[in-house]
Protein backbone atom coordinates (compact mmCIF):
# COMPACT_ATOMS: atom_id res chain seq x y z
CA UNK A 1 -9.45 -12.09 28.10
CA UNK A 2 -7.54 -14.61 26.24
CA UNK A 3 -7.80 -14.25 22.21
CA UNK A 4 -9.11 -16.56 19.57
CA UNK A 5 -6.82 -18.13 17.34
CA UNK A 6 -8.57 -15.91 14.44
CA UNK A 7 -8.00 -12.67 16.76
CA UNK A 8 -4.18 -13.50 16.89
CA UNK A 9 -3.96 -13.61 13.59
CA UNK A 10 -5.36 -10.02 13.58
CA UNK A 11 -3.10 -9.01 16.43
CA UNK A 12 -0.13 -10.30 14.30
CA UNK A 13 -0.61 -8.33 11.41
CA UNK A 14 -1.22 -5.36 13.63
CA UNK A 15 2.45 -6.34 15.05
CA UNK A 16 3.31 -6.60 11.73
CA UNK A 17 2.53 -3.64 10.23
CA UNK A 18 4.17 -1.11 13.23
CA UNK A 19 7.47 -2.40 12.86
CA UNK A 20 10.40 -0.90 10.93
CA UNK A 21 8.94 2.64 10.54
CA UNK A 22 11.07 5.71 11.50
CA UNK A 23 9.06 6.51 14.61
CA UNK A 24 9.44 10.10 13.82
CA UNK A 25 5.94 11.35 14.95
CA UNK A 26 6.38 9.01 18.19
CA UNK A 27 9.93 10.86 18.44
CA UNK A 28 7.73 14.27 18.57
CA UNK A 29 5.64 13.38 20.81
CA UNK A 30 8.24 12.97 23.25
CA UNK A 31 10.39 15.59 22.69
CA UNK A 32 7.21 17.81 22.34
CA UNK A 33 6.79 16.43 25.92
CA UNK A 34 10.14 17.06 26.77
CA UNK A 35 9.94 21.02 26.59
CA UNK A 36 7.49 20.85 29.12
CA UNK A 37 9.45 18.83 32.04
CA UNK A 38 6.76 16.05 31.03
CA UNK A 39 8.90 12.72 32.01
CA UNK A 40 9.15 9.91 28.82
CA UNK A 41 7.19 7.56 30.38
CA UNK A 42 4.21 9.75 30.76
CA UNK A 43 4.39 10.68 27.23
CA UNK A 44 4.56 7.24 25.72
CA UNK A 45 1.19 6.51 25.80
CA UNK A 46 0.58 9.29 23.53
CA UNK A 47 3.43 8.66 21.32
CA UNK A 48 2.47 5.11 20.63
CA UNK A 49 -0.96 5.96 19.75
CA UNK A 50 0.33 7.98 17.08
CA UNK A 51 2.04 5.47 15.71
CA UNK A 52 -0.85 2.75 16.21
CA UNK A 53 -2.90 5.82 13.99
CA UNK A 54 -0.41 6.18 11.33
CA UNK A 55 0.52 2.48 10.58
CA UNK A 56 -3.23 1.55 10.21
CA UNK A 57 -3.03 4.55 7.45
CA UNK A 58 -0.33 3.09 6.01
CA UNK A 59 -2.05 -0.29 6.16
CA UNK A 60 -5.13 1.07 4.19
CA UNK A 61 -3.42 3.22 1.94
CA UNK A 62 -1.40 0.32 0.57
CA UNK A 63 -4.86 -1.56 -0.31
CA UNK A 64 -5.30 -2.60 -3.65
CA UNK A 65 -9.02 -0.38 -3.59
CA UNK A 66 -6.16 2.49 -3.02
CA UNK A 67 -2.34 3.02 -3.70
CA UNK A 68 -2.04 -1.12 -4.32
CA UNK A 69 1.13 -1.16 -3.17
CA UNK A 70 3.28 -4.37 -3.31
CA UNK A 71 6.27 -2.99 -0.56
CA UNK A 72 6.11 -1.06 2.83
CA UNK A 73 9.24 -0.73 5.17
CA UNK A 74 11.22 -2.79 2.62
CA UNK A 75 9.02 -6.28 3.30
CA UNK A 76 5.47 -7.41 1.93
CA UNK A 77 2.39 -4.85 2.51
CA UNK A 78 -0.14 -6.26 4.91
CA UNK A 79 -2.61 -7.29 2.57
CA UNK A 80 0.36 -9.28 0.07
CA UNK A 81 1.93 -11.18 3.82
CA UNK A 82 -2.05 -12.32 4.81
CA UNK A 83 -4.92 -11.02 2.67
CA UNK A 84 -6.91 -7.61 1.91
CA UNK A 85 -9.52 -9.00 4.85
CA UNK A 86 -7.33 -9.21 7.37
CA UNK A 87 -5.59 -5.52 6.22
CA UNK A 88 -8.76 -4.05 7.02
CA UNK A 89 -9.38 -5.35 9.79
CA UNK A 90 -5.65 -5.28 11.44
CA UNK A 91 -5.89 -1.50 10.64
CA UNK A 92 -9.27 -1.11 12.12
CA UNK A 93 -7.97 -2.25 15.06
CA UNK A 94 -5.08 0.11 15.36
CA UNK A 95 -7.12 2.55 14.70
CA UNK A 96 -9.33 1.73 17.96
CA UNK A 97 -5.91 0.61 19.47
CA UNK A 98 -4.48 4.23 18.97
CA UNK A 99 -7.69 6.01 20.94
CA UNK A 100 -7.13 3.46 23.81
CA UNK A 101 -3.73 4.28 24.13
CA UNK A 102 -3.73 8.09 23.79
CA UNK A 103 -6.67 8.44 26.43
CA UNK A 104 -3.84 6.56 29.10
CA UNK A 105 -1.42 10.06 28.70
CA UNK A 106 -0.16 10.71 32.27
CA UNK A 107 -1.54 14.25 32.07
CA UNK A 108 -4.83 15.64 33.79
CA UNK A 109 -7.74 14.54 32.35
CA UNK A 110 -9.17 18.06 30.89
CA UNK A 111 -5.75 17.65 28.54
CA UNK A 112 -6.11 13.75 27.89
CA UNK A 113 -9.58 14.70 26.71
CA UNK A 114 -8.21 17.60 23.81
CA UNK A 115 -5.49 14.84 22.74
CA UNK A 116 -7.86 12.47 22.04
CA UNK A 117 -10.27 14.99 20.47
CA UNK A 118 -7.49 16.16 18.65
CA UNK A 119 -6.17 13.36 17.23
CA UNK A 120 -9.70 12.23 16.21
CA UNK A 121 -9.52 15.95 14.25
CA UNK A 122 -6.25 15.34 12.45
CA UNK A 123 -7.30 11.28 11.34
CA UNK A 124 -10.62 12.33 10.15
CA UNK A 125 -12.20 14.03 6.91
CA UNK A 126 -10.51 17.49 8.06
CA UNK A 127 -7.01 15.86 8.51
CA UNK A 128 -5.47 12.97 7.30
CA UNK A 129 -7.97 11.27 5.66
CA UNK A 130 -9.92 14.33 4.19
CA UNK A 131 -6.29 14.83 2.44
CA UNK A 132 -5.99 11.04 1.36
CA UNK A 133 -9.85 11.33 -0.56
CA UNK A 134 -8.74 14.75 -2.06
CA UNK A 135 -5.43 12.72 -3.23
CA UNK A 136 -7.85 9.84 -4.70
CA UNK A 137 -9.93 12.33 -6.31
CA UNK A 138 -7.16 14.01 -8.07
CA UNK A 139 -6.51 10.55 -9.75
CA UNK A 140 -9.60 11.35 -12.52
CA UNK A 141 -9.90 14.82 -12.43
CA UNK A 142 -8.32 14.87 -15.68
CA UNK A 143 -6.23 18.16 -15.23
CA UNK A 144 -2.90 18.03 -12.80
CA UNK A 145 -3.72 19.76 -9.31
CA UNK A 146 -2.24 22.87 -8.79
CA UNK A 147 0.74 23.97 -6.82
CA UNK A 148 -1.76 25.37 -4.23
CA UNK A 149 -4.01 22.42 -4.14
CA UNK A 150 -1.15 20.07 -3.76
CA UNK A 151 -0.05 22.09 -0.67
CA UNK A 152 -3.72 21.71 0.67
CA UNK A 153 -4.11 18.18 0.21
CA UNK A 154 -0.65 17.04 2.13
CA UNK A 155 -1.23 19.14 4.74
CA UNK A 156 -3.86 16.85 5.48
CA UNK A 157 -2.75 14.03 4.24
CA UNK A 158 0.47 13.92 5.42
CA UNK A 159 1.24 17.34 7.90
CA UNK A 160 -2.20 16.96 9.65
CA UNK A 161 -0.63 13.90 12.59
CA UNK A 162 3.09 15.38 12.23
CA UNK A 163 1.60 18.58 13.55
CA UNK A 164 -0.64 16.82 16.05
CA UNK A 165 2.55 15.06 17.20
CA UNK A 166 4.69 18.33 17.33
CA UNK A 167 2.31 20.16 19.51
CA UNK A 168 1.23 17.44 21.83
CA UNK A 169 3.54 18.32 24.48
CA UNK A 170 1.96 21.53 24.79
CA UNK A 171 -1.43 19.77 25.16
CA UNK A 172 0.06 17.65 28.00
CA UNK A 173 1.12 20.35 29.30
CA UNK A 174 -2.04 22.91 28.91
CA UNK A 175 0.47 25.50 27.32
CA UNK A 176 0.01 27.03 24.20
CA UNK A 177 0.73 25.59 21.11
CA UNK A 178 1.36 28.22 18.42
CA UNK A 179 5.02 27.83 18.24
CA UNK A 180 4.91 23.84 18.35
CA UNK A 181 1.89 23.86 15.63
CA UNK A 182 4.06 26.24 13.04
CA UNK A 183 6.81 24.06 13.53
CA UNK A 184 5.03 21.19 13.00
CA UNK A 185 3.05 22.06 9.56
CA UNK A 186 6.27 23.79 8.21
CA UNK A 187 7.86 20.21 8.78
CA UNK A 188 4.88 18.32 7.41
CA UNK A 189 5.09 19.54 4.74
CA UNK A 190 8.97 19.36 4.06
CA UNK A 191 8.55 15.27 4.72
CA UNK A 192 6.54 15.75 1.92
CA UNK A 193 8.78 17.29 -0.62
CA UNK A 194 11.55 14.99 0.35
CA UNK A 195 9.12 12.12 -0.25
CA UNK A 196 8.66 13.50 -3.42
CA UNK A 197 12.15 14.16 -3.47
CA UNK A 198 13.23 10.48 -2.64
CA UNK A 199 9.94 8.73 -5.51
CA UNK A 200 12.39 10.49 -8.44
CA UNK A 201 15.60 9.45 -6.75
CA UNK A 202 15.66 7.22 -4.29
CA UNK A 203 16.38 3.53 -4.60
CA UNK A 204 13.60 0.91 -3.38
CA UNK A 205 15.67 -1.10 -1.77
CA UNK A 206 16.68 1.75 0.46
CA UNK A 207 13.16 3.63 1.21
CA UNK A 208 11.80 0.39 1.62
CA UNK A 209 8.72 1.17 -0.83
CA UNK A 210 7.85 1.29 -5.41
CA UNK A 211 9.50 4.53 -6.01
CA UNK A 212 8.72 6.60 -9.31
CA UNK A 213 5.57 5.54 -8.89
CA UNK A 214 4.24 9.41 -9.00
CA UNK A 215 6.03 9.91 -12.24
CA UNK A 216 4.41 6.93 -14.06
CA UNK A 217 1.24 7.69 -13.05
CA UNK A 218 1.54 11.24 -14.19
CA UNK A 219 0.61 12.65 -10.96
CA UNK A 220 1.51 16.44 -9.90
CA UNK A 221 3.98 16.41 -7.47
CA UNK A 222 6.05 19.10 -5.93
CA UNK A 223 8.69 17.65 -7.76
CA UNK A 224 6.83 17.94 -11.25
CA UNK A 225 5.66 21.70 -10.40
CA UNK A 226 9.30 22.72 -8.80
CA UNK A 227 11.73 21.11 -10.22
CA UNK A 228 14.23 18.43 -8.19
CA UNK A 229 16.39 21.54 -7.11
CA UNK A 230 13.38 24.02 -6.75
CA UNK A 231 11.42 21.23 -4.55
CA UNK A 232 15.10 20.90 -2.64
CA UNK A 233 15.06 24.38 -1.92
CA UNK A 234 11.66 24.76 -1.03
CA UNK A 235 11.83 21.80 1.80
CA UNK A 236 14.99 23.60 2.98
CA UNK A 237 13.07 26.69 3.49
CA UNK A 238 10.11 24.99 5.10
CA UNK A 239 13.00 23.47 7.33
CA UNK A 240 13.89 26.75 8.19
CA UNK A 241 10.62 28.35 8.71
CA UNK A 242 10.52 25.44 11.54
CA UNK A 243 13.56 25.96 13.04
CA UNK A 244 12.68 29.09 13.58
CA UNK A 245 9.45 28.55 15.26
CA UNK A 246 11.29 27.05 18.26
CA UNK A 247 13.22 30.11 19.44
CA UNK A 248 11.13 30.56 21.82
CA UNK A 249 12.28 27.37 23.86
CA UNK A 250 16.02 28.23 23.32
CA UNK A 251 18.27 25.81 23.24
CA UNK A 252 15.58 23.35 25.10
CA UNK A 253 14.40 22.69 21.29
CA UNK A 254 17.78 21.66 19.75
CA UNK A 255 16.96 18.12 19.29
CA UNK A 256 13.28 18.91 17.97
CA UNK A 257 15.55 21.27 15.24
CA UNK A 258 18.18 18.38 14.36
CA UNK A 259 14.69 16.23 13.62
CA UNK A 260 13.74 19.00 11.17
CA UNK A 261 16.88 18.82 8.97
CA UNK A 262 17.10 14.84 9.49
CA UNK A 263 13.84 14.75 7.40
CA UNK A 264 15.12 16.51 4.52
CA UNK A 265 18.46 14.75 4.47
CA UNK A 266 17.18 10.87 4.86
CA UNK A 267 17.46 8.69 2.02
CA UNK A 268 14.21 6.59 3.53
């Protein structure tokens, strides 16, 4: 069915907004896949729902009612290139978009079922967007979370998809996902850190996004409870702790490993 000319304009911001991003929880998925002899193509379905899921958070969370953020993947947030109505919706409909897409996983259907119901777990109020409330709430609190409630909060916020991605091979695959899953919040959180890492000393123009944005808001970060070396160190570790989760698959998981230590070391 053809769309209206109002419904493009939807579709185009939806466009919009999953272009220029890192792909790194798409790159999971497949690799994830990989392990498991599960061929690319039967993956993809999967891995672009992920990304359909995670650009329509990044679509919200840049709303002025949220983070009202100016910059995203170094051009104009959604709402700043069209207007805050049509960054709702656009998201909204990558959010359906990402269901649609996961539930066409070449994989038997008891499996396409738990991705789905997964995924729908690690987006909602005990994932992702439980973490991004918590995150809102901290904002008039009037004390500085804790080191411990910090962890908590970006393990939803931010580890809850990466470890859906890591471990969705083993879903395709009906295999267990321990190994994947440990690897996965271990490297969750280290993307975390380094984003921390990168809002002290990264330049804008490079990450694509405000930075030192945390600092001026007088927000507790890893950063403000470690240290910049301590918060280094402790992202290292975490890259570690992952690394090590994949001995079981040998030397399969060498690529999965290199991802690891590529999220600590980017500059975006």
């Amino acid at each position: 069915m053809a769309l209206h000319e109002t419904e493009s304009e939807v579709a185009r911001a939806m466009l919009y907004a999953v272009q220029g991003g890192k792909g790194l929880r798409a790159f999971l998925v497949i690799e994830s896949a990989r392990l498991f002899g599960i061929a690319r193509t039967h993956a993809a379905p999967a891995a672009a729902a992920i990304e359909a899921l995670h650009s329509y958070s990044l679509v919200h969370d840049d709303l002025p009612c949220m983070d009202d953020d100016d910059l995203r993947r170094g051009k104009p947030t959604v709402h700043r290139q069209w207007d805050e109505t049509v960054a709702v919706l656009a998201g909204d409909a990558l959010q359906a978009l990402a269901f649609e897409l996961v539930l066409q996983t070449v994989c038997p259907a008891e499996q396409r079922i738990l991705l789905g119901r997964s995924l729908a777990d690690a987006a909602g109020v005990r994932g992702m967007v439980g973490g991004q409330m918590r995150d809102i709430a901290a904002e008039s609190r009037g004390a500085p979370l804790s080191l411990d409630e910090i962890t908590a909060l970006q393990a939803g916020k931010t580890g809850a998809l990466i470890s859906w991605s890591a471990a969705a091979g083993a879903v395709m695959a009906g295999e267990d996902q321990v190994a994947l899953r440990r690897y996965g919040d271990c490297l969750g959180l280290a993307f975390q850190i380094a984003d921390d890492v990168l809002d002290v000393e990264g330049d804008a123009a490079a990450v694509g996004k405000a930075v030192g944005k945390d600092a001026g808001r007088g927000k507790a970060t890893f950063v403000s409870h470690l240290g910049l070396d301590g918060a280094k160190r402790r992202a290292s570790d975490l890259v570690a702790e992952a690394c090590d989760a994949l001995s079981v698959y040998g030397e399969k998981a060498e690529t999965l490993r290199q991802a690891a230590r590529f999220v600590i070391s980017r500059r975006n």
